[in-house]
PDB file of N, CA and C in Angstrom:
ATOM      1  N   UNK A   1      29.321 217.767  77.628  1.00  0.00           N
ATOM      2  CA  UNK A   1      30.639 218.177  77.233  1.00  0.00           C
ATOM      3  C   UNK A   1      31.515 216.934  77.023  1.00  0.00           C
ATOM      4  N   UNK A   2      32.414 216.905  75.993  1.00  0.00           N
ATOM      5  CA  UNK A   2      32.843 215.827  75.686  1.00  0.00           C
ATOM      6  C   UNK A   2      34.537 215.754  76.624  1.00  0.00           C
ATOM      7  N   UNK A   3      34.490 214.390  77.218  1.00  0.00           N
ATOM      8  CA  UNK A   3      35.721 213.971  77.730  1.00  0.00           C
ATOM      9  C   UNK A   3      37.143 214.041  77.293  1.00  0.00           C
ATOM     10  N   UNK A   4      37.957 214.680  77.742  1.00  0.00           N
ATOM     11  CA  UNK A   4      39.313 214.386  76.833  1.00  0.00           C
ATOM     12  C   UNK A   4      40.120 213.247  77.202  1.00  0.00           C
ATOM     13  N   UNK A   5      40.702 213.021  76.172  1.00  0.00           N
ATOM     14  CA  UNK A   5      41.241 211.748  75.747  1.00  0.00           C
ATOM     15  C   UNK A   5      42.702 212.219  75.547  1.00  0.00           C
ATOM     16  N   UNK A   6      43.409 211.712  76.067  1.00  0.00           N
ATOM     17  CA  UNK A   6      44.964 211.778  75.863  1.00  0.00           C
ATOM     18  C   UNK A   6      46.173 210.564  75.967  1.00  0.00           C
ATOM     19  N   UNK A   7      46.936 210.496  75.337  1.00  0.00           N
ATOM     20  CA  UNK A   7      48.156 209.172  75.058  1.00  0.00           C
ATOM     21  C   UNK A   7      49.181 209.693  75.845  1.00  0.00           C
ATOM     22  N   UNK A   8      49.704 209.032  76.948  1.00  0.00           N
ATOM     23  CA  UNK A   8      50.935 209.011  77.357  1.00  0.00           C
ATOM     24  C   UNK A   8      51.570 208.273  77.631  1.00  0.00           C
ATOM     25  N   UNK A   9      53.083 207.795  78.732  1.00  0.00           N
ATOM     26  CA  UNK A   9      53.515 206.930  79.221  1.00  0.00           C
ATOM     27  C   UNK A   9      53.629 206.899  80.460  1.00  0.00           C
ATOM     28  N   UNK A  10      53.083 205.235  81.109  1.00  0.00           N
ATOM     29  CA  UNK A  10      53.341 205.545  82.474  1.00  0.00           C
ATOM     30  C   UNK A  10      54.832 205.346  83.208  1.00  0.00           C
ATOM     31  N   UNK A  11      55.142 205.853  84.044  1.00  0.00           N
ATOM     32  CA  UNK A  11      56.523 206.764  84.520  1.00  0.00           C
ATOM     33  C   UNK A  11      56.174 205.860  86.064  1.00  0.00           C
ATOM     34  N   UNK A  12      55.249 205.500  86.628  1.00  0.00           N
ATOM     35  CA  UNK A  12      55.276 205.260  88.002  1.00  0.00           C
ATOM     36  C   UNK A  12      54.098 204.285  88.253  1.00  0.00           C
ATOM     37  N   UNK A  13      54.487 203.203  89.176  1.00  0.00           N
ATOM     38  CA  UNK A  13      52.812 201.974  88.881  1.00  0.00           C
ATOM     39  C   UNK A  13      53.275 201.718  90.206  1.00  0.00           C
ATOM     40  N   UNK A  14      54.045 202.336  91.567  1.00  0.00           N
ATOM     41  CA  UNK A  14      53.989 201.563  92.652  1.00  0.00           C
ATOM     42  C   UNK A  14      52.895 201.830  93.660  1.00  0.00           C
ATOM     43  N   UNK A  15      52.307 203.200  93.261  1.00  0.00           N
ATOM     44  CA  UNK A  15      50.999 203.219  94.029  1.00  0.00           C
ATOM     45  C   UNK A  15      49.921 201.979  93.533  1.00  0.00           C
ATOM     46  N   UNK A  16      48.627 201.402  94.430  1.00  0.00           N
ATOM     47  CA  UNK A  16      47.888 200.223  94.179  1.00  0.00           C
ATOM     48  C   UNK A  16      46.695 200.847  93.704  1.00  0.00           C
ATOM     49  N   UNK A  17      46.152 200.383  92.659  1.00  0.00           N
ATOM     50  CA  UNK A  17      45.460 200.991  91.267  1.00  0.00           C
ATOM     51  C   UNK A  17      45.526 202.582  91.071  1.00  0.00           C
ATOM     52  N   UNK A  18      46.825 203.247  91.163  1.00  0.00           N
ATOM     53  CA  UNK A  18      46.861 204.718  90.133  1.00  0.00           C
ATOM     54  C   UNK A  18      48.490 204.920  89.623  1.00  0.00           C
ATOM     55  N   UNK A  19      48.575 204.727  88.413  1.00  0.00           N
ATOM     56  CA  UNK A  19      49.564 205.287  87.431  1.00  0.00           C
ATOM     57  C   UNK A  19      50.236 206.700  87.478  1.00  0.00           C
ATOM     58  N   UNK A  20      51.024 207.201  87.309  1.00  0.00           N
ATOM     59  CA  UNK A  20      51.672 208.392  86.915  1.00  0.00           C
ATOM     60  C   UNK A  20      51.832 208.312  85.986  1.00  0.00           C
ATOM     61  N   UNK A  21      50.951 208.921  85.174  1.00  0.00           N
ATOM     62  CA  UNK A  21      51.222 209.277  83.244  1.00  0.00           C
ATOM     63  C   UNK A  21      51.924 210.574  82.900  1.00  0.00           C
ATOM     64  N   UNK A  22      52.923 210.373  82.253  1.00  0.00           N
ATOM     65  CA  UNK A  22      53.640 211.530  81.304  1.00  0.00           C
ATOM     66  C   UNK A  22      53.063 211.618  80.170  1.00  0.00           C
ATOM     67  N   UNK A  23      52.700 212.860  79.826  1.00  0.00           N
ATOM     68  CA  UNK A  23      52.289 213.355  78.708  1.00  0.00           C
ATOM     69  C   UNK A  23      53.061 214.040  78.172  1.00  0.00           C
ATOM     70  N   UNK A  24      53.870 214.477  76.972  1.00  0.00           N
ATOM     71  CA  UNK A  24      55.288 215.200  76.229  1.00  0.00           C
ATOM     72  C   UNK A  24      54.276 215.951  75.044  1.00  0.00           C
ATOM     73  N   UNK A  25      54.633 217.523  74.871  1.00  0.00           N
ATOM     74  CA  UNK A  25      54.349 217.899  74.108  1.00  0.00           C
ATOM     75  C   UNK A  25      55.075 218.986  73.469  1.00  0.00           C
ATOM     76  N   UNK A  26      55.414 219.634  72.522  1.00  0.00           N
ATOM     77  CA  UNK A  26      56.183 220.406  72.056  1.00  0.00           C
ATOM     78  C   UNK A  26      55.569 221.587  71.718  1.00  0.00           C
ATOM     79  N   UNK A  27      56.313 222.704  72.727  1.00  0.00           N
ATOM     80  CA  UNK A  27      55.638 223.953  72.196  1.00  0.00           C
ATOM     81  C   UNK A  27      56.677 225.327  72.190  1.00  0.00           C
ATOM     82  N   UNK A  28      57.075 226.279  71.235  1.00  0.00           N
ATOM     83  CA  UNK A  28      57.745 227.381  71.016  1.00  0.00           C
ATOM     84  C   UNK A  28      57.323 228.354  71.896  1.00  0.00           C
ATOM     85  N   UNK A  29      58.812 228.502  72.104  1.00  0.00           N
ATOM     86  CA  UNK A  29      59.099 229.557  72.878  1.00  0.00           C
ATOM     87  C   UNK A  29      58.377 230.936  72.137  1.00  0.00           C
ATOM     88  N   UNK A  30      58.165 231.616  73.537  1.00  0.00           N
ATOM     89  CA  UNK A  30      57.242 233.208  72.973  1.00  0.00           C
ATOM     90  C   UNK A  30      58.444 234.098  72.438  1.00  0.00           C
ATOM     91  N   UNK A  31      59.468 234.299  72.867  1.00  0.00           N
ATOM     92  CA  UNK A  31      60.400 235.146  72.801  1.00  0.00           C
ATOM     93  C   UNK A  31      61.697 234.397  71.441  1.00  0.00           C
ATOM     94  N   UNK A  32      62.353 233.379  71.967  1.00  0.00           N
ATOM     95  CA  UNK A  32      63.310 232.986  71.265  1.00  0.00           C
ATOM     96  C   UNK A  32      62.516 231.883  69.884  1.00  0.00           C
ATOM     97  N   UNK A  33      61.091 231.013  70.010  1.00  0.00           N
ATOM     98  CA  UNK A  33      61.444 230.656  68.516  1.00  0.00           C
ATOM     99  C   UNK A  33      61.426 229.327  68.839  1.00  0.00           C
ATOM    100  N   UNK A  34      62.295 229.070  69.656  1.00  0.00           N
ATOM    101  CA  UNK A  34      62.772 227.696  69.906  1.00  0.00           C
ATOM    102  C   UNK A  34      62.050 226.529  70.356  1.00  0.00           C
ATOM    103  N   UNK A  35      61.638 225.491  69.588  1.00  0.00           N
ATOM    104  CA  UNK A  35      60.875 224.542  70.123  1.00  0.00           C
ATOM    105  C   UNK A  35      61.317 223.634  70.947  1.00  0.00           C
ATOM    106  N   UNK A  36      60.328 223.362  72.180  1.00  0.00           N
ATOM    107  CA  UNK A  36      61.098 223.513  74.011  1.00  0.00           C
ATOM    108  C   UNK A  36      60.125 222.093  74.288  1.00  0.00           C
ATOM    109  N   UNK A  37      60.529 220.939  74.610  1.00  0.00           N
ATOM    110  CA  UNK A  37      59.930 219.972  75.257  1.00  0.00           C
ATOM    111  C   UNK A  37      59.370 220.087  76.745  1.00  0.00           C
ATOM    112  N   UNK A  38      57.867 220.007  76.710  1.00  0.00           N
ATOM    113  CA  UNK A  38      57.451 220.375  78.240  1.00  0.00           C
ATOM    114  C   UNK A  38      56.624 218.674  78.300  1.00  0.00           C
ATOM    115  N   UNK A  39      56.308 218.500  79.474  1.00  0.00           N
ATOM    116  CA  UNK A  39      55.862 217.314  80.041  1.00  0.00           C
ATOM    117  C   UNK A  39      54.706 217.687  80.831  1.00  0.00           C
ATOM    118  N   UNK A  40      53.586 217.403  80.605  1.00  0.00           N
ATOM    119  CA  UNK A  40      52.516 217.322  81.809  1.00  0.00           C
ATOM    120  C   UNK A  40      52.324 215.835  82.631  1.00  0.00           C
ATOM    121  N   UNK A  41      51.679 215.471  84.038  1.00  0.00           N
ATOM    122  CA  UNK A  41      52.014 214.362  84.752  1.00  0.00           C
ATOM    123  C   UNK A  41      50.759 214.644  85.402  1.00  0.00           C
ATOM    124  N   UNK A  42      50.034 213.262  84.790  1.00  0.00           N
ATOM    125  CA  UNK A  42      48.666 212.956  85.329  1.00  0.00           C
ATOM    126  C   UNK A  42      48.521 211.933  86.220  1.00  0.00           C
ATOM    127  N   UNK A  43      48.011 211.566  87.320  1.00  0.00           N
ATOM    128  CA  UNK A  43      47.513 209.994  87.942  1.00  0.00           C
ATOM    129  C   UNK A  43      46.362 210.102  87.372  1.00  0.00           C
ATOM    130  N   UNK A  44      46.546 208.684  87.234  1.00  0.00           N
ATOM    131  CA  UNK A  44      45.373 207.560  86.594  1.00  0.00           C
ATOM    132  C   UNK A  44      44.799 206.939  87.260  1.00  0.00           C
ATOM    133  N   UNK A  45      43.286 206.439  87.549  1.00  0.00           N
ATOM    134  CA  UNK A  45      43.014 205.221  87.854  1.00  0.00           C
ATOM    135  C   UNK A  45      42.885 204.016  86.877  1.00  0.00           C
ATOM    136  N   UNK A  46      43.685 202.773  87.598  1.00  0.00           N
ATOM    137  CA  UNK A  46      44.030 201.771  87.068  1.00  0.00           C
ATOM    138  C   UNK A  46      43.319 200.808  88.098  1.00  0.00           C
ATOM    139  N   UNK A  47      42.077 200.747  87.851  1.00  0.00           N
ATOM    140  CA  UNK A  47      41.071 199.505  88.935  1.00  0.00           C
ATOM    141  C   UNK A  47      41.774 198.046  89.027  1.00  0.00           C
ATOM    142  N   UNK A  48      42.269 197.560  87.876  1.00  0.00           N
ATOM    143  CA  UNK A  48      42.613 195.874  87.836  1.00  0.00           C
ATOM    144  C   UNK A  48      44.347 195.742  88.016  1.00  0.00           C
ATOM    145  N   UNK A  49      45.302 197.678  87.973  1.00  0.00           N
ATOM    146  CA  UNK A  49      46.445 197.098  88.493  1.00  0.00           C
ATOM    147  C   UNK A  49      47.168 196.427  86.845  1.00  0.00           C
ATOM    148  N   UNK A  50      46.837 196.764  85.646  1.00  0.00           N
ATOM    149  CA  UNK A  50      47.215 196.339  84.337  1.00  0.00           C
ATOM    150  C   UNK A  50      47.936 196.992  83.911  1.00  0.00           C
ATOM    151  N   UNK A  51      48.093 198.065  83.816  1.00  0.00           N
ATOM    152  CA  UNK A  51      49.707 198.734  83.257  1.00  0.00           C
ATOM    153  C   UNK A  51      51.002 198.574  84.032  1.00  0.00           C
ATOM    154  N   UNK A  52      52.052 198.571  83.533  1.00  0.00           N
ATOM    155  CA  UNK A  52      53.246 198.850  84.449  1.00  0.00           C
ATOM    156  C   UNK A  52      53.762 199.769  83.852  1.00  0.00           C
ATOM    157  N   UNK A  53      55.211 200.593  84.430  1.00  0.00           N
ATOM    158  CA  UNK A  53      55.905 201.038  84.042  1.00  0.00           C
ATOM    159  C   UNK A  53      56.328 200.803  82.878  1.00  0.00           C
ATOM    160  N   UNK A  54      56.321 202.036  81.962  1.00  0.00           N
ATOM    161  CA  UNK A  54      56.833 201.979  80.473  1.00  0.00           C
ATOM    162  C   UNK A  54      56.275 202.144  79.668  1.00  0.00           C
ATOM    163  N   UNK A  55      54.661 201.354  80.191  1.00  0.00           N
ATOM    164  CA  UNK A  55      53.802 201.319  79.052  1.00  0.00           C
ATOM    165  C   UNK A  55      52.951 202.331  78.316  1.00  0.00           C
ATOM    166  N   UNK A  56      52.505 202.578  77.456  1.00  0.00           N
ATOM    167  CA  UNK A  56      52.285 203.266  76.413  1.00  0.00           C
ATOM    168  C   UNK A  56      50.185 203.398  76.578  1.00  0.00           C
ATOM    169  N   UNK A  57      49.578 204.499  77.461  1.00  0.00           N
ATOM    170  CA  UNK A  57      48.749 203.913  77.777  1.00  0.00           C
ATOM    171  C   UNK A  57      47.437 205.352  76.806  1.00  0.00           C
ATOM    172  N   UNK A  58      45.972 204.842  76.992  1.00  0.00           N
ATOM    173  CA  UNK A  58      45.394 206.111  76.339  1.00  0.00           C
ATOM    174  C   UNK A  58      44.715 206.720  78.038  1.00  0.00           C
ATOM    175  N   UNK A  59      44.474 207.406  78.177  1.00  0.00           N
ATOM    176  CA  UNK A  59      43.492 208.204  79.588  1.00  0.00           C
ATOM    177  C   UNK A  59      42.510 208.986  79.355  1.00  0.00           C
ATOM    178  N   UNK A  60      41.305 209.016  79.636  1.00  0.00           N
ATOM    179  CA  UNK A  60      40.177 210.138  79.887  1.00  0.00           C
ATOM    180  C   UNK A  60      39.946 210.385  80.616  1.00  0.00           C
ATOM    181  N   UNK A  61      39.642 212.245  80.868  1.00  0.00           N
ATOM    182  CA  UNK A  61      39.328 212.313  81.622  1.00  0.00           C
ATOM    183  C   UNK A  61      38.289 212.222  82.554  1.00  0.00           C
ATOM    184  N   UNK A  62      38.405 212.240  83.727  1.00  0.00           N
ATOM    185  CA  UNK A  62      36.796 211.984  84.655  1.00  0.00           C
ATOM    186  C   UNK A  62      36.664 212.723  86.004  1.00  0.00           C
ATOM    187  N   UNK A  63      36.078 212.926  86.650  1.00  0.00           N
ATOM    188  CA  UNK A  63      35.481 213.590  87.688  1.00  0.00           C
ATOM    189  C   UNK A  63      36.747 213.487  88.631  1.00  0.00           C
ATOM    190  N   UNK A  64      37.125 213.888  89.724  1.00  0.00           N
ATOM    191  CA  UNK A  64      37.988 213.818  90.987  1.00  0.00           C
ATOM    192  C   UNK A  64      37.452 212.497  91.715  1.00  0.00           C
ATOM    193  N   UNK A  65      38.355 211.496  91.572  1.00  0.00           N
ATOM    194  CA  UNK A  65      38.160 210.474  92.412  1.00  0.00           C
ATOM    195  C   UNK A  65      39.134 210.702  93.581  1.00  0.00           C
ATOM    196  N   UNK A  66      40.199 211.850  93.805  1.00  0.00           N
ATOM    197  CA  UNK A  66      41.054 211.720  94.773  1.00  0.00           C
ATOM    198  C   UNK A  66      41.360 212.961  94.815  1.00  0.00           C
ATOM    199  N   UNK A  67      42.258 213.613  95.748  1.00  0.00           N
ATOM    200  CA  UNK A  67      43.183 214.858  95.299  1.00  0.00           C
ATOM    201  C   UNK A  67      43.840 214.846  94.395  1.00  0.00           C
ATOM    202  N   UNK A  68      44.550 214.036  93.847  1.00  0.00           N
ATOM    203  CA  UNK A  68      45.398 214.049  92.666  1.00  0.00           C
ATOM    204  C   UNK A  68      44.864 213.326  91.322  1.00  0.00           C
ATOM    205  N   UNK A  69      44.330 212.189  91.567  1.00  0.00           N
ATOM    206  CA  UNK A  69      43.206 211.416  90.307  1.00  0.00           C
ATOM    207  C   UNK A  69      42.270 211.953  89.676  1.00  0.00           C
ATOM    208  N   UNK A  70      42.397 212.726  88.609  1.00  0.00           N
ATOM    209  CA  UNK A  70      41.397 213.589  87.735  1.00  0.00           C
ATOM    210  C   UNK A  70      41.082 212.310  86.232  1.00  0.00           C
ATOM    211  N   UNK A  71      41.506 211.123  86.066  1.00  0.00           N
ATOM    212  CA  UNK A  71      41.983 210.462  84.843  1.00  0.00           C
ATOM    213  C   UNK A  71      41.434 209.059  85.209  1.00  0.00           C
ATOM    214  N   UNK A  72      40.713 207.787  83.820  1.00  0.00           N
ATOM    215  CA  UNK A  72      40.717 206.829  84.134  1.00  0.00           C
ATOM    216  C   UNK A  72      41.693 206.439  82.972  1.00  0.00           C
ATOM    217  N   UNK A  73      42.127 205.188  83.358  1.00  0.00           N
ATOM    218  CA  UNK A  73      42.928 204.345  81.981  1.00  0.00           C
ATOM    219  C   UNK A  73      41.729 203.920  81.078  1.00  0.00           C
ATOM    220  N   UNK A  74      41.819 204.050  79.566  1.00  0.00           N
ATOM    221  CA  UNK A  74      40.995 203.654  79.061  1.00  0.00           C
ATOM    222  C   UNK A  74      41.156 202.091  78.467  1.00  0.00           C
ATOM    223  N   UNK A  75      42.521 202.202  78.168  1.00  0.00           N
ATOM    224  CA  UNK A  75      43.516 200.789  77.492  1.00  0.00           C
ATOM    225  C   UNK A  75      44.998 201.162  77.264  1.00  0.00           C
ATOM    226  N   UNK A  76      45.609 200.180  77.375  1.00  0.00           N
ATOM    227  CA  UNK A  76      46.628 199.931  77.014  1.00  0.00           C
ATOM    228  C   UNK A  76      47.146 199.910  75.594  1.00  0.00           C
ATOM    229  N   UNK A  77      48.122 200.786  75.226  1.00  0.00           N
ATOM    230  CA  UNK A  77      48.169 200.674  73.696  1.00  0.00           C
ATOM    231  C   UNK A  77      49.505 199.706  73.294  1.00  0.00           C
ATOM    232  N   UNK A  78      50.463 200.241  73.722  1.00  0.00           N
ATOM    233  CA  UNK A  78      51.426 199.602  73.673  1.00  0.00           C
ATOM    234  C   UNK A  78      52.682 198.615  75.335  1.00  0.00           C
ATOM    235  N   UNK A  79      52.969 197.445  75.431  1.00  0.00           N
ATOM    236  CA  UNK A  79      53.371 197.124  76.093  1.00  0.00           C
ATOM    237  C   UNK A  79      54.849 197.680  76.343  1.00  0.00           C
ATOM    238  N   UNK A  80      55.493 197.600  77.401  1.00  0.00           N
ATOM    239  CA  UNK A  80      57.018 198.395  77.660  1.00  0.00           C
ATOM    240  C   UNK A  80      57.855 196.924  77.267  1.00  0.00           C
ATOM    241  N   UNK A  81      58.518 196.838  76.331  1.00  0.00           N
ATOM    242  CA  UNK A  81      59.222 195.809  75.591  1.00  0.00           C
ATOM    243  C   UNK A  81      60.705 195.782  76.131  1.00  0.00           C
ATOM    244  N   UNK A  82      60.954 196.181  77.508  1.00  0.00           N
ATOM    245  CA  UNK A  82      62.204 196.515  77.966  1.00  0.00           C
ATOM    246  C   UNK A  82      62.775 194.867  78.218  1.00  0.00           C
ATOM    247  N   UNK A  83      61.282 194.119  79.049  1.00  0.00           N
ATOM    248  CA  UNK A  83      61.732 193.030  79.716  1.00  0.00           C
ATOM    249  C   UNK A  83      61.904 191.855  78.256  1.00  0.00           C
ATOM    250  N   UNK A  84      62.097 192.034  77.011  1.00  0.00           N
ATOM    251  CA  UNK A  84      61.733 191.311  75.910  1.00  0.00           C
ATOM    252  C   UNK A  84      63.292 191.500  75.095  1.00  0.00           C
ATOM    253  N   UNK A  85      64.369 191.944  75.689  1.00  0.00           N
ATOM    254  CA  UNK A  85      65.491 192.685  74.842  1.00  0.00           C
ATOM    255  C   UNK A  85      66.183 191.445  75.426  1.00  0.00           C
ATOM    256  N   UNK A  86      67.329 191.032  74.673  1.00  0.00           N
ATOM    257  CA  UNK A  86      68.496 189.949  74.950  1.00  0.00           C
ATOM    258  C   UNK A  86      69.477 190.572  75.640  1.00  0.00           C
ATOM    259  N   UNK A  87      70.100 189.765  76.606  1.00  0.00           N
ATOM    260  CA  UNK A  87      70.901 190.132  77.516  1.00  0.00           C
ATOM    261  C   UNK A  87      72.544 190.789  76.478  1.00  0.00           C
ATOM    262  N   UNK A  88      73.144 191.403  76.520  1.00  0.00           N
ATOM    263  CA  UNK A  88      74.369 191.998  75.660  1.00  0.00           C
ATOM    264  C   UNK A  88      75.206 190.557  75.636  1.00  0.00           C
ATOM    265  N   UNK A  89      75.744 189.919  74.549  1.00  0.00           N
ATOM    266  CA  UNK A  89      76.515 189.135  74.847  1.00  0.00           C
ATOM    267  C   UNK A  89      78.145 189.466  75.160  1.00  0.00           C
ATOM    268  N   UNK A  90      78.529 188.950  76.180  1.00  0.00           N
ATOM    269  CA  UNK A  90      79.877 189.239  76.384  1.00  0.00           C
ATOM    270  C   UNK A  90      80.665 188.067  76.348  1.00  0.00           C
ATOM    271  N   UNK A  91      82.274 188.069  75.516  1.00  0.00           N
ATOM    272  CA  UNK A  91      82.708 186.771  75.676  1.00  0.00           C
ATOM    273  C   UNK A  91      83.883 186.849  76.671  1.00  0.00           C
ATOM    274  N   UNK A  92      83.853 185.544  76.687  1.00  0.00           N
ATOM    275  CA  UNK A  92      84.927 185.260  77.963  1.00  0.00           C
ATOM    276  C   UNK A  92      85.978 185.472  77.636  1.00  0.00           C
ATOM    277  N   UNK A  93      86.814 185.871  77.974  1.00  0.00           N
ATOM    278  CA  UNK A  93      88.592 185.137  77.656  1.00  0.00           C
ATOM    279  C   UNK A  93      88.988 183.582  77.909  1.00  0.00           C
ATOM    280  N   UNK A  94      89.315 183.372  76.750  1.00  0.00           N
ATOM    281  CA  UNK A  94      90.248 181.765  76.968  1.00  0.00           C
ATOM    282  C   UNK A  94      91.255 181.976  78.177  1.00  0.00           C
ATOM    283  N   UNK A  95      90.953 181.032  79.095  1.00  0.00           N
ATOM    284  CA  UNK A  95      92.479 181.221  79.724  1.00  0.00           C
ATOM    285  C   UNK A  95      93.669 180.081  79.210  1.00  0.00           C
ATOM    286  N   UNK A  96      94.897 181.352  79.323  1.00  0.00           N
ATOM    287  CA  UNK A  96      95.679 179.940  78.603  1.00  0.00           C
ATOM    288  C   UNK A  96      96.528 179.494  79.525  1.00  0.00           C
TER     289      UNK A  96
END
């Protein structure tokens, strides 16, 4: 049976090698119509401790390594570019 494979973001890296991945998907309401943002939230194992928060990661799934760890990281897709942004410039006032 083939493994699933899914893209999310990780949301949480302070546990030591397992991630909290958010997964976002969009699905209509039965009654009203309305397309409703739901979130699923996977732990990952992360053996080497390489993602952080933010990042943009792929996961498959795998056997129960824990109560909550159903997922390995497969790679990293995208880095969290938060720490890469310029500080806002603000200017001083002249004093006169």
């Amino acid at each position: 049976m083939a493994r699933r494979i899914l893209v999310g973001v990780v949301k949480s890296d302070r546990m030591d090698k397992t991630r909290r991945v958010e997964i976002e998907r969009s699905v209509r309401h039965p009654k009203y119509t309305k397309i409703v943002r739901r979130k699923t939230i996977c732990h990952v194992h992360d053996e080497n401790n390489e993602s952080k928060s933010g990042d943009k990661v792929e996961i498959e799934e795998s056997r129960p390594l824990s109560k909550l760890k159903r997922w390995n990281l497969v790679r990293i897709i995208g880095k969290n570019d938060e720490a890469g942004l310029p500080e806002p410039h603000v200017e001083a006032q002249a004093s006169q």
